[in-house]
N, C-alpha and C. Protein backbone atom coordinates (compact mmCIF):
# COMPACT_ATOMS: atom_id res chain seq x y z
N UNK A 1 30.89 15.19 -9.70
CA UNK A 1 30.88 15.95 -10.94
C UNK A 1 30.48 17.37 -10.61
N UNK A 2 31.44 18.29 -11.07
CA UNK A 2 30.63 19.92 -10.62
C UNK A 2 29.94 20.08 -11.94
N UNK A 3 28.95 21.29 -11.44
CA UNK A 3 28.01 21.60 -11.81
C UNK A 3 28.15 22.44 -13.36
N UNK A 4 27.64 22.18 -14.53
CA UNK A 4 28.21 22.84 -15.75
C UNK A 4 29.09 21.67 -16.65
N UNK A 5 29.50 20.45 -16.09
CA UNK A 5 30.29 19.66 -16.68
C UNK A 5 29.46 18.51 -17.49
N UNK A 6 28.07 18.93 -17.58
CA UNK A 6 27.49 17.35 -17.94
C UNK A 6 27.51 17.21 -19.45
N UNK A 7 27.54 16.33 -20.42
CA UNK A 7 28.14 16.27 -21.60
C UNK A 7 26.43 15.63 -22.21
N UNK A 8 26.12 16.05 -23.38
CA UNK A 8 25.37 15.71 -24.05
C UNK A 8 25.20 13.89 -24.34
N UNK A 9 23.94 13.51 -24.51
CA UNK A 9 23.75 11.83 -24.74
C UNK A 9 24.99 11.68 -25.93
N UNK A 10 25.35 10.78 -26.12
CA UNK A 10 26.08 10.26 -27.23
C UNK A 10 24.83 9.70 -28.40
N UNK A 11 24.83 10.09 -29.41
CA UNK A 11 24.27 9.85 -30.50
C UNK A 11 23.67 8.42 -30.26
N UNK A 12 22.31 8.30 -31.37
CA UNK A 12 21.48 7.10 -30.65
C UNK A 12 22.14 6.30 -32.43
N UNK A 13 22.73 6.86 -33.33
CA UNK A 13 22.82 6.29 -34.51
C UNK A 13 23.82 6.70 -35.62
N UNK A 14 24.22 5.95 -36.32
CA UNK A 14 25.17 6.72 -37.18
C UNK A 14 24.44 8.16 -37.75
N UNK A 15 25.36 9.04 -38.27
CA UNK A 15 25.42 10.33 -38.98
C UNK A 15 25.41 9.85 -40.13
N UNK A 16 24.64 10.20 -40.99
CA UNK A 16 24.33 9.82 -42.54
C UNK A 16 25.98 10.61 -43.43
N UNK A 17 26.39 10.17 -44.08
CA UNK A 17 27.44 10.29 -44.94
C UNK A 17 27.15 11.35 -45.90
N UNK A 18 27.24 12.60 -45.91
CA UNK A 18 26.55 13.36 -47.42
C UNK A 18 27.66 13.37 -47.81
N UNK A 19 28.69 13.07 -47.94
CA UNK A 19 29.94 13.27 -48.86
C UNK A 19 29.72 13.51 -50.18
N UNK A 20 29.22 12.00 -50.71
CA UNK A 20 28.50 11.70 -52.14
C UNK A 20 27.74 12.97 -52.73
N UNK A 21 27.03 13.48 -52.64
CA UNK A 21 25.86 14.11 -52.25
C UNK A 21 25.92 15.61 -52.60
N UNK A 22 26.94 16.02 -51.46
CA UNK A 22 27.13 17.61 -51.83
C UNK A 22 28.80 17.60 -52.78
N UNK A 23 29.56 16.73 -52.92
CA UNK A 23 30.65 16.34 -54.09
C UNK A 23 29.87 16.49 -55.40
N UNK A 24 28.84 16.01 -55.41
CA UNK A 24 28.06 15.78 -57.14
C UNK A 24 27.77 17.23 -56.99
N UNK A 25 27.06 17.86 -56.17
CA UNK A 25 26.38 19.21 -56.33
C UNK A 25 27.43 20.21 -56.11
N UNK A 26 28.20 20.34 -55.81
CA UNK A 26 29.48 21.07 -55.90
C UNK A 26 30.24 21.17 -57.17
N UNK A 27 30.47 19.86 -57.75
CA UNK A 27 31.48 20.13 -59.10
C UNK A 27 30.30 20.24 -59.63
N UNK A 28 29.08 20.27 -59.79
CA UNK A 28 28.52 20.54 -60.87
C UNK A 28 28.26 19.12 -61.69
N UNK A 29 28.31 17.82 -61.36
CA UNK A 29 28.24 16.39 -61.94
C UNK A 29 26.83 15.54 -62.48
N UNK A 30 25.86 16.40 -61.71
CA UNK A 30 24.44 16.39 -61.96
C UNK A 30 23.85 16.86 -63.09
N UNK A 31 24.75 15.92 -64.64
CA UNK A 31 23.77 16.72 -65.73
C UNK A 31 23.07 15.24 -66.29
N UNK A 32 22.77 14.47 -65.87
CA UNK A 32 22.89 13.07 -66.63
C UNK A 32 21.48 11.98 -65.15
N UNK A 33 20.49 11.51 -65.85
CA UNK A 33 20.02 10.97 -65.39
C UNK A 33 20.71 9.85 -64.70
N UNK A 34 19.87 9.17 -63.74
CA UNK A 34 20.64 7.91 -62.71
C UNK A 34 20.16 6.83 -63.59
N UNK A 35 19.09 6.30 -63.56
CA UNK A 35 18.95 5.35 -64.54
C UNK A 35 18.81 5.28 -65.52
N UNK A 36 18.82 6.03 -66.80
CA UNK A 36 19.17 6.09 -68.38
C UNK A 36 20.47 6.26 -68.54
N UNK A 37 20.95 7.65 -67.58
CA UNK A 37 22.12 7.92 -68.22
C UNK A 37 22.28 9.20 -69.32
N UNK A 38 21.06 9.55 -69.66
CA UNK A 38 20.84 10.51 -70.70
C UNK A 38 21.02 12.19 -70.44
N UNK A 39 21.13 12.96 -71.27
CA UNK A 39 21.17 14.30 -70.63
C UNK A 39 19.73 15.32 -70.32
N UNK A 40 19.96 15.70 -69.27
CA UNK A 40 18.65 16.35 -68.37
C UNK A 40 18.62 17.39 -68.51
N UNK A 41 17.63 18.04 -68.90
CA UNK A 41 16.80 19.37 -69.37
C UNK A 41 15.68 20.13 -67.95
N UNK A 42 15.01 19.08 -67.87
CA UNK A 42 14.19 18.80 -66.35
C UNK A 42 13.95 17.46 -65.53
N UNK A 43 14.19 17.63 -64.36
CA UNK A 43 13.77 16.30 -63.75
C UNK A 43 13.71 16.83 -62.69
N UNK A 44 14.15 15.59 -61.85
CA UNK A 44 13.28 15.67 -60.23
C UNK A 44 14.42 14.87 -59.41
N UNK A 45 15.28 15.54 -58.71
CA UNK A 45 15.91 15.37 -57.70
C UNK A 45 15.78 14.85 -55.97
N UNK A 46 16.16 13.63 -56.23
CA UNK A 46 15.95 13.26 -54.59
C UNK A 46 17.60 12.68 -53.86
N UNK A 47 17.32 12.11 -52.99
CA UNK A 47 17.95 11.55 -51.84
C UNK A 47 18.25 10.24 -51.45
N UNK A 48 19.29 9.80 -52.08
CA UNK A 48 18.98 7.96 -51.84
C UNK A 48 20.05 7.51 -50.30
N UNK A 49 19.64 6.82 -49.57
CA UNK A 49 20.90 6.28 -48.76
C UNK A 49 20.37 4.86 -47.78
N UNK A 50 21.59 4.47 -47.71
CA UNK A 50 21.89 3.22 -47.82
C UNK A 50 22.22 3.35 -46.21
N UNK A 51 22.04 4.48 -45.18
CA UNK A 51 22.16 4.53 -43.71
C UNK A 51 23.65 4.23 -43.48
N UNK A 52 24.76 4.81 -44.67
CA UNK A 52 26.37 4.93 -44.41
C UNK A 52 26.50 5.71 -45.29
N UNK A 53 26.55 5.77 -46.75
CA UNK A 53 26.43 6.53 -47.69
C UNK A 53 25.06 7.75 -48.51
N UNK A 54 25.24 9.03 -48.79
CA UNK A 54 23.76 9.59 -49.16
C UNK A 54 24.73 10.09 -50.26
N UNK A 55 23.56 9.73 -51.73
CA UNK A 55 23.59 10.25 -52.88
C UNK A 55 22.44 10.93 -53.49
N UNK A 56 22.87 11.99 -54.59
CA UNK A 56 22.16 12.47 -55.32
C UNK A 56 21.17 11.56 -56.50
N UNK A 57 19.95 11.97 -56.60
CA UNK A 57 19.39 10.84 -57.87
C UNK A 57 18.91 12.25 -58.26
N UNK A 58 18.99 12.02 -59.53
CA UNK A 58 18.21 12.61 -60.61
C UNK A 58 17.56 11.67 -61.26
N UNK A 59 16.43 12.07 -61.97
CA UNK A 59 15.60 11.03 -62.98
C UNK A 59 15.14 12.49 -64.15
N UNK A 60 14.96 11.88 -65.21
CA UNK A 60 14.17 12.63 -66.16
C UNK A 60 12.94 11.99 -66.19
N UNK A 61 12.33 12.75 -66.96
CA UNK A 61 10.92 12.82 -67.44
C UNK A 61 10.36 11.28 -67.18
N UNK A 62 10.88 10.60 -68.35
CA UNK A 62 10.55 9.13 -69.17
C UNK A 62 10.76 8.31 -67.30
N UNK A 63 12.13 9.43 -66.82
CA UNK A 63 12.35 7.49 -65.81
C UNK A 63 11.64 7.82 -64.74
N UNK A 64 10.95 8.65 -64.46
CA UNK A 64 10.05 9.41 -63.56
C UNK A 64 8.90 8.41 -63.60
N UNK A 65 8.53 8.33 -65.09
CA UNK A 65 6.99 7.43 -65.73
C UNK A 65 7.50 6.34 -65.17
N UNK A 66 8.40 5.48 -65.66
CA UNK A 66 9.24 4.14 -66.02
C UNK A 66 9.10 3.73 -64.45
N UNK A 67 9.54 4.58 -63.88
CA UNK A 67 9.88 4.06 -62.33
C UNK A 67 9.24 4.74 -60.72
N UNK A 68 7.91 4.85 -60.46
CA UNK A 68 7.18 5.99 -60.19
C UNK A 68 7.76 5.36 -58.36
N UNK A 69 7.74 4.22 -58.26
CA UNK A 69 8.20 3.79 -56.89
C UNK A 69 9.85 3.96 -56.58
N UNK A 70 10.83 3.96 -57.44
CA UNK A 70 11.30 4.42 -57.36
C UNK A 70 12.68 2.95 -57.32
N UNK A 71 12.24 1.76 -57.54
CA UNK A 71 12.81 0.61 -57.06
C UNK A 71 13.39 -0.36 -58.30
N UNK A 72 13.91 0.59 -59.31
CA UNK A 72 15.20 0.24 -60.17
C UNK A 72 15.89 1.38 -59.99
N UNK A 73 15.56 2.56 -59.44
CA UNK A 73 16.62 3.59 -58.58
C UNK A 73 17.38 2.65 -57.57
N UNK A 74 16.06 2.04 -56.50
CA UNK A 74 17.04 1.83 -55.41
C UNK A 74 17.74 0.31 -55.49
N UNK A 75 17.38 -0.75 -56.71
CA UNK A 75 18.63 -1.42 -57.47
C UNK A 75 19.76 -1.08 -57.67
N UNK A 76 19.95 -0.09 -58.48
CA UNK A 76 21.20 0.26 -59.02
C UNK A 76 22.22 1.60 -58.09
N UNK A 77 21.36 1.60 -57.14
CA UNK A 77 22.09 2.72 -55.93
C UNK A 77 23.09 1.33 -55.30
N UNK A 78 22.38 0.47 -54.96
CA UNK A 78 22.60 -0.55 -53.78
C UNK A 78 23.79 -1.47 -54.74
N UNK A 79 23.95 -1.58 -55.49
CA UNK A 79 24.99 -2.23 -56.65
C UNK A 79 25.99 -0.90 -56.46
N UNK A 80 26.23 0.08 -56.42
CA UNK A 80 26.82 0.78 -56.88
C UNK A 80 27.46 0.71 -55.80
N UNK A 81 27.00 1.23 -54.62
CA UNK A 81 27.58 1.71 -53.53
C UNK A 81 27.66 0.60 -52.47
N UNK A 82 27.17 -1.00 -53.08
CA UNK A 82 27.56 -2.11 -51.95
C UNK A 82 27.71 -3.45 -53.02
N UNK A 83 28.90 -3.41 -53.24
CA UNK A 83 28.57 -4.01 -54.74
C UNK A 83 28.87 -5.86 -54.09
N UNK A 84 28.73 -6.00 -52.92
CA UNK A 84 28.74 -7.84 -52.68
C UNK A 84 27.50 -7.74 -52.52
N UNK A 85 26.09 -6.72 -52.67
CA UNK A 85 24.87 -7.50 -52.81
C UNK A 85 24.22 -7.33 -53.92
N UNK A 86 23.56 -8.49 -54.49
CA UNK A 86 22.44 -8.69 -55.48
C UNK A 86 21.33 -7.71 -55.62
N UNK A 87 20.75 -7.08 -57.01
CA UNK A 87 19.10 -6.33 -56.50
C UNK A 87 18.45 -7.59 -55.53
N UNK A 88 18.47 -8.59 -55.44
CA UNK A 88 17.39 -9.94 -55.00
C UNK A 88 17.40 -9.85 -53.50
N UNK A 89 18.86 -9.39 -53.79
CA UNK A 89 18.84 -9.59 -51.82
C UNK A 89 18.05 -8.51 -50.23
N UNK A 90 17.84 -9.04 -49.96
CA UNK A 90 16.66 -7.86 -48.64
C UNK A 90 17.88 -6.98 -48.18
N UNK A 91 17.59 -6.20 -48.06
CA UNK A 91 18.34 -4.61 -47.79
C UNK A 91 17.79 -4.89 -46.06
N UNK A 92 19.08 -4.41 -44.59
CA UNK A 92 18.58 -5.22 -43.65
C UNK A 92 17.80 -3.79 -42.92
């Protein structure tokens, strides 16, 4: 091998998917809470992923209170975006 030719490790893991993610924040699709559904004035924006897919969550106020762990978010992410598993089932 000459010298200058050596190629970087190959990745230890998949590349997270933001497709989802910056699509919602691009058209502008982010007016509507994730789990109510209702329209948002203020809330609190995070990051959900499933280690293939990354989405946007919004929550308002109420689902902020309602859901402080965050785990009827990550129910209805995991239905959405892998819909042959149950909330019941262990995420691996």
């Amino acid at each position: 091998m000459r010298p200058g030719l050596l190629r970087p490790p190959p990745p230890t893991g998949p590349t997270p998917d933001w497709t989802v993610i910056v699509d919602d924040i691009t058209t502008q699709r982010l007016r509507t809470c994730t789990l109510c559904g209702g329209p948002i004035a203020t809330f609190t924006a995070e990051a959900w992923s499933n280690g293939v897919v990354v989405a946007a969550v919004l929550l308002c106020p109420a689902c902020q209170r309602r859901d402080p762990q965050r785990m009827a978010v990550f129910a209805k992410m995991e239905l959405r975006y892998d819909p042959g598993r149950t909330p019941d089932q262990e995420v691996p």
